[in-house]
N, C-alpha and C. Protein backbone atom coordinates (compact mmCIF):
# COMPACT_ATOMS: atom_id res chain seq x y z
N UNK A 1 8.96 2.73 -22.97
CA UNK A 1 8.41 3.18 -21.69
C UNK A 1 8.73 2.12 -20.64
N UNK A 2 9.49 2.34 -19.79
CA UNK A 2 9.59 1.61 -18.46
C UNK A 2 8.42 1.58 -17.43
N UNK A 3 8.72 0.35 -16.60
CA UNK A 3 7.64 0.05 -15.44
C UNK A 3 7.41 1.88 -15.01
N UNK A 4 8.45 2.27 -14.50
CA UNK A 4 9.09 3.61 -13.53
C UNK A 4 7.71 4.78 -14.16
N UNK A 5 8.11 4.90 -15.46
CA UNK A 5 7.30 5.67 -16.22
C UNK A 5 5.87 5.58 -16.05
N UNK A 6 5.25 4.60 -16.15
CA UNK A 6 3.81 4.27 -15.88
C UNK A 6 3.37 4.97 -14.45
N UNK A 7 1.86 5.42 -14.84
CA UNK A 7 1.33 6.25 -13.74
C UNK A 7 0.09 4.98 -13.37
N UNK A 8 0.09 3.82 -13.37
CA UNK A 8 -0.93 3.08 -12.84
C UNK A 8 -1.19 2.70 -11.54
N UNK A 9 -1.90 2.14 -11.15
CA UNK A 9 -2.07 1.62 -9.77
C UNK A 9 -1.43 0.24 -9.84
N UNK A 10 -1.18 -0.07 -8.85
CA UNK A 10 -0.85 -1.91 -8.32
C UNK A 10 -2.11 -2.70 -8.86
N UNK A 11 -1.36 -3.45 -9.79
CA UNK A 11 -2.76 -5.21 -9.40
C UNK A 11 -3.44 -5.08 -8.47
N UNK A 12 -5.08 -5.29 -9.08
CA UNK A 12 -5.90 -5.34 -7.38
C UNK A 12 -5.47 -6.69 -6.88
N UNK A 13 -5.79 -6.82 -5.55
CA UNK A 13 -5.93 -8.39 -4.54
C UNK A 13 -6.63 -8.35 -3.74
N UNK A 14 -7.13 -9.65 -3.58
CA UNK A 14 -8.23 -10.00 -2.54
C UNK A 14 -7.57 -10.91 -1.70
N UNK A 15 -7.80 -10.61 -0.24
CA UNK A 15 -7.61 -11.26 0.35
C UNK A 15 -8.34 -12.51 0.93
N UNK A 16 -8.61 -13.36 -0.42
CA UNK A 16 -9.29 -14.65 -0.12
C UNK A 16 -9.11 -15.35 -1.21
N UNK A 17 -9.39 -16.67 -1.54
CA UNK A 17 -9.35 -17.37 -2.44
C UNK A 17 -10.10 -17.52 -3.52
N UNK A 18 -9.95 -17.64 -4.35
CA UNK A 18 -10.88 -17.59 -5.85
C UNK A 18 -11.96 -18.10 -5.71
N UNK A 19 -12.46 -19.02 -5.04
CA UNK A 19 -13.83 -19.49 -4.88
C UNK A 19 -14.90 -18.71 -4.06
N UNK A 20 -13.99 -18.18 -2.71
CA UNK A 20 -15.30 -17.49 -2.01
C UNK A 20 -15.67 -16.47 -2.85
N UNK A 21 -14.42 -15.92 -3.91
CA UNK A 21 -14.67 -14.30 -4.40
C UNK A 21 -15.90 -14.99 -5.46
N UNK A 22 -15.62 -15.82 -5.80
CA UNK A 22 -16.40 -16.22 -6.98
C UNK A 22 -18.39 -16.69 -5.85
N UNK A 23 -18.27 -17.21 -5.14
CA UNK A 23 -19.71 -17.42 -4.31
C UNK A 23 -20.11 -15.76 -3.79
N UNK A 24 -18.76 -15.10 -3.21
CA UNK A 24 -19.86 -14.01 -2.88
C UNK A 24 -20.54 -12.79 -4.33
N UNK A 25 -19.65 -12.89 -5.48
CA UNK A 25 -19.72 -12.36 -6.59
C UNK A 25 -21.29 -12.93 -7.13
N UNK A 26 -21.56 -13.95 -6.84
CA UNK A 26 -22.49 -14.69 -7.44
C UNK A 26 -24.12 -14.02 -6.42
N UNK A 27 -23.53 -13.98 -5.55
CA UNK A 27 -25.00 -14.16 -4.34
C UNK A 27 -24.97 -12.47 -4.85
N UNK A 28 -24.56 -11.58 -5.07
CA UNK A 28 -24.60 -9.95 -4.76
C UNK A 28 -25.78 -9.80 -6.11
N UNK A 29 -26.88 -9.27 -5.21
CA UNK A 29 -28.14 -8.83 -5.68
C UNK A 29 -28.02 -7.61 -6.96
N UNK A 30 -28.26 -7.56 -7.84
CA UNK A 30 -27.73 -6.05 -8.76
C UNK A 30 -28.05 -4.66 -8.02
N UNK A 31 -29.88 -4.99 -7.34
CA UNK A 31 -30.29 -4.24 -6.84
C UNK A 31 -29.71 -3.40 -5.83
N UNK A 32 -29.10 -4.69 -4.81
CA UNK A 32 -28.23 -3.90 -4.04
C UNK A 32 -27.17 -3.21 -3.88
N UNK A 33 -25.90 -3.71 -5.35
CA UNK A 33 -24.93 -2.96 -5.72
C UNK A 33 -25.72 -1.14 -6.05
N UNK A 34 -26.93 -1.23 -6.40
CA UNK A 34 -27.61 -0.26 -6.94
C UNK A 34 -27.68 1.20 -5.98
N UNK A 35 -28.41 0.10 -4.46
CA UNK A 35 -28.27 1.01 -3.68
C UNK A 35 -27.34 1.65 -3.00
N UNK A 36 -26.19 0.55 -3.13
CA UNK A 36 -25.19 0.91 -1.82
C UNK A 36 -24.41 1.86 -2.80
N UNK A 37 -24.39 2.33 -3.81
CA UNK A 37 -23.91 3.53 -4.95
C UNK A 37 -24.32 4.33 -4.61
N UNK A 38 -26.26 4.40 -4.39
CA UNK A 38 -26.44 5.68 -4.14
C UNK A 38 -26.37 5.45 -3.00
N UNK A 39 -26.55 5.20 -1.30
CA UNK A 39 -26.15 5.25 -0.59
C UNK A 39 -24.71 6.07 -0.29
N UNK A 40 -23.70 5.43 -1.06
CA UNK A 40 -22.06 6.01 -1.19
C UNK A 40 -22.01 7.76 -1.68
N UNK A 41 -22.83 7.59 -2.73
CA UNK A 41 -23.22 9.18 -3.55
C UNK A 41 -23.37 10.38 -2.23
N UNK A 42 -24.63 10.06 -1.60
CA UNK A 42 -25.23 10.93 -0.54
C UNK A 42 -24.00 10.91 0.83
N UNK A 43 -23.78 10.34 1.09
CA UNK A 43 -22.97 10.43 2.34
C UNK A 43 -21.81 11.44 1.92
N UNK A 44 -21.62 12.52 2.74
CA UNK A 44 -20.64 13.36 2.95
C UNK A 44 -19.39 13.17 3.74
N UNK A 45 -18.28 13.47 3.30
CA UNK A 45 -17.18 12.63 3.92
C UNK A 45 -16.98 13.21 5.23
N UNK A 46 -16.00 12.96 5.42
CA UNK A 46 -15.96 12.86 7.38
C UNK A 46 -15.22 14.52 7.41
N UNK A 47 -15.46 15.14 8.71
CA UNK A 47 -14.73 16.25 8.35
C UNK A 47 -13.56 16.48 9.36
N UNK A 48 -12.43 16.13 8.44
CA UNK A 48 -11.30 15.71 9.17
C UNK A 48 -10.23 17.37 8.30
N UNK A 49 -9.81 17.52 10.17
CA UNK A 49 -9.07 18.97 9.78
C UNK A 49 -7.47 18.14 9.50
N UNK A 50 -6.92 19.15 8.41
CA UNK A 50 -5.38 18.70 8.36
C UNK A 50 -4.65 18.69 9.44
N UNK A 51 -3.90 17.42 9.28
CA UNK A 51 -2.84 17.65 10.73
C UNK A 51 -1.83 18.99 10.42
N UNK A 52 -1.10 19.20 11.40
CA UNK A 52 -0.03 20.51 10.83
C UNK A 52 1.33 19.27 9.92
N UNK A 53 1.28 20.19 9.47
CA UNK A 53 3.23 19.28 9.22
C UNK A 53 4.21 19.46 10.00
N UNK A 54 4.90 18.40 10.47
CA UNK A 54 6.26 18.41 11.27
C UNK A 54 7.12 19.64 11.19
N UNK A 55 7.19 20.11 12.43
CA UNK A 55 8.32 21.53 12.24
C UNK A 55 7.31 23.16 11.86
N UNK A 56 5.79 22.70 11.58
CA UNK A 56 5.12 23.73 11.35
C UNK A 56 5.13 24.59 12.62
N UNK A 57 5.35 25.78 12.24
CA UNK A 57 5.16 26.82 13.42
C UNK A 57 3.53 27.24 13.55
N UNK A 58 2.66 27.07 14.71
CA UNK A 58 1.62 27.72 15.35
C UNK A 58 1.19 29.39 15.20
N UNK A 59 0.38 29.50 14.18
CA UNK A 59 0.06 30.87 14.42
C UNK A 59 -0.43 31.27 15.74
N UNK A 60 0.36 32.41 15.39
CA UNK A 60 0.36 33.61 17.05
C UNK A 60 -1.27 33.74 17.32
N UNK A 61 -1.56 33.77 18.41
CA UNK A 61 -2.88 34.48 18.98
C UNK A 61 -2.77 36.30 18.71
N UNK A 62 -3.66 36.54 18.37
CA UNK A 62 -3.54 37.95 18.12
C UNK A 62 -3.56 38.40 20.21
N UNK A 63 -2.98 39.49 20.41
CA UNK A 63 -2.38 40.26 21.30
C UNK A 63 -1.37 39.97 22.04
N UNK A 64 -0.46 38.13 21.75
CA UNK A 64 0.79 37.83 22.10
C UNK A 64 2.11 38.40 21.55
């Protein structure tokens, strides 16, 4: 099986250095990972209409 073949995602990265990840990892309350889950759960996503695709033709108004 080649790289090509694999259906994975990229290595995560942080954009910071191993120590802050490691101080803010440390300070994060369980409780609050707790809430901001359910927090995340309840919120309904944004309601975003599809753009058209390039070259899409506009449906007609009915009596044009």
């Amino acid at each position: 099986m080649s790289a090509e073949d694999r259906k994975t995602e990229p290595p995560f990265g942080l954009d910071m250095d191993f120590g802050e990840a490691l101080e803010r990892f440390i300070g994060t309350r369980p409780n609050e990972v707790e809430e901001s889950v359910e927090r995340a759960k309840q919120k309904k996503p944004p309601d975003v209409k599809a753009a058209p695709k390039p070259g899409a033709k506009r449906p007609r108004k009915p009596g044009n």
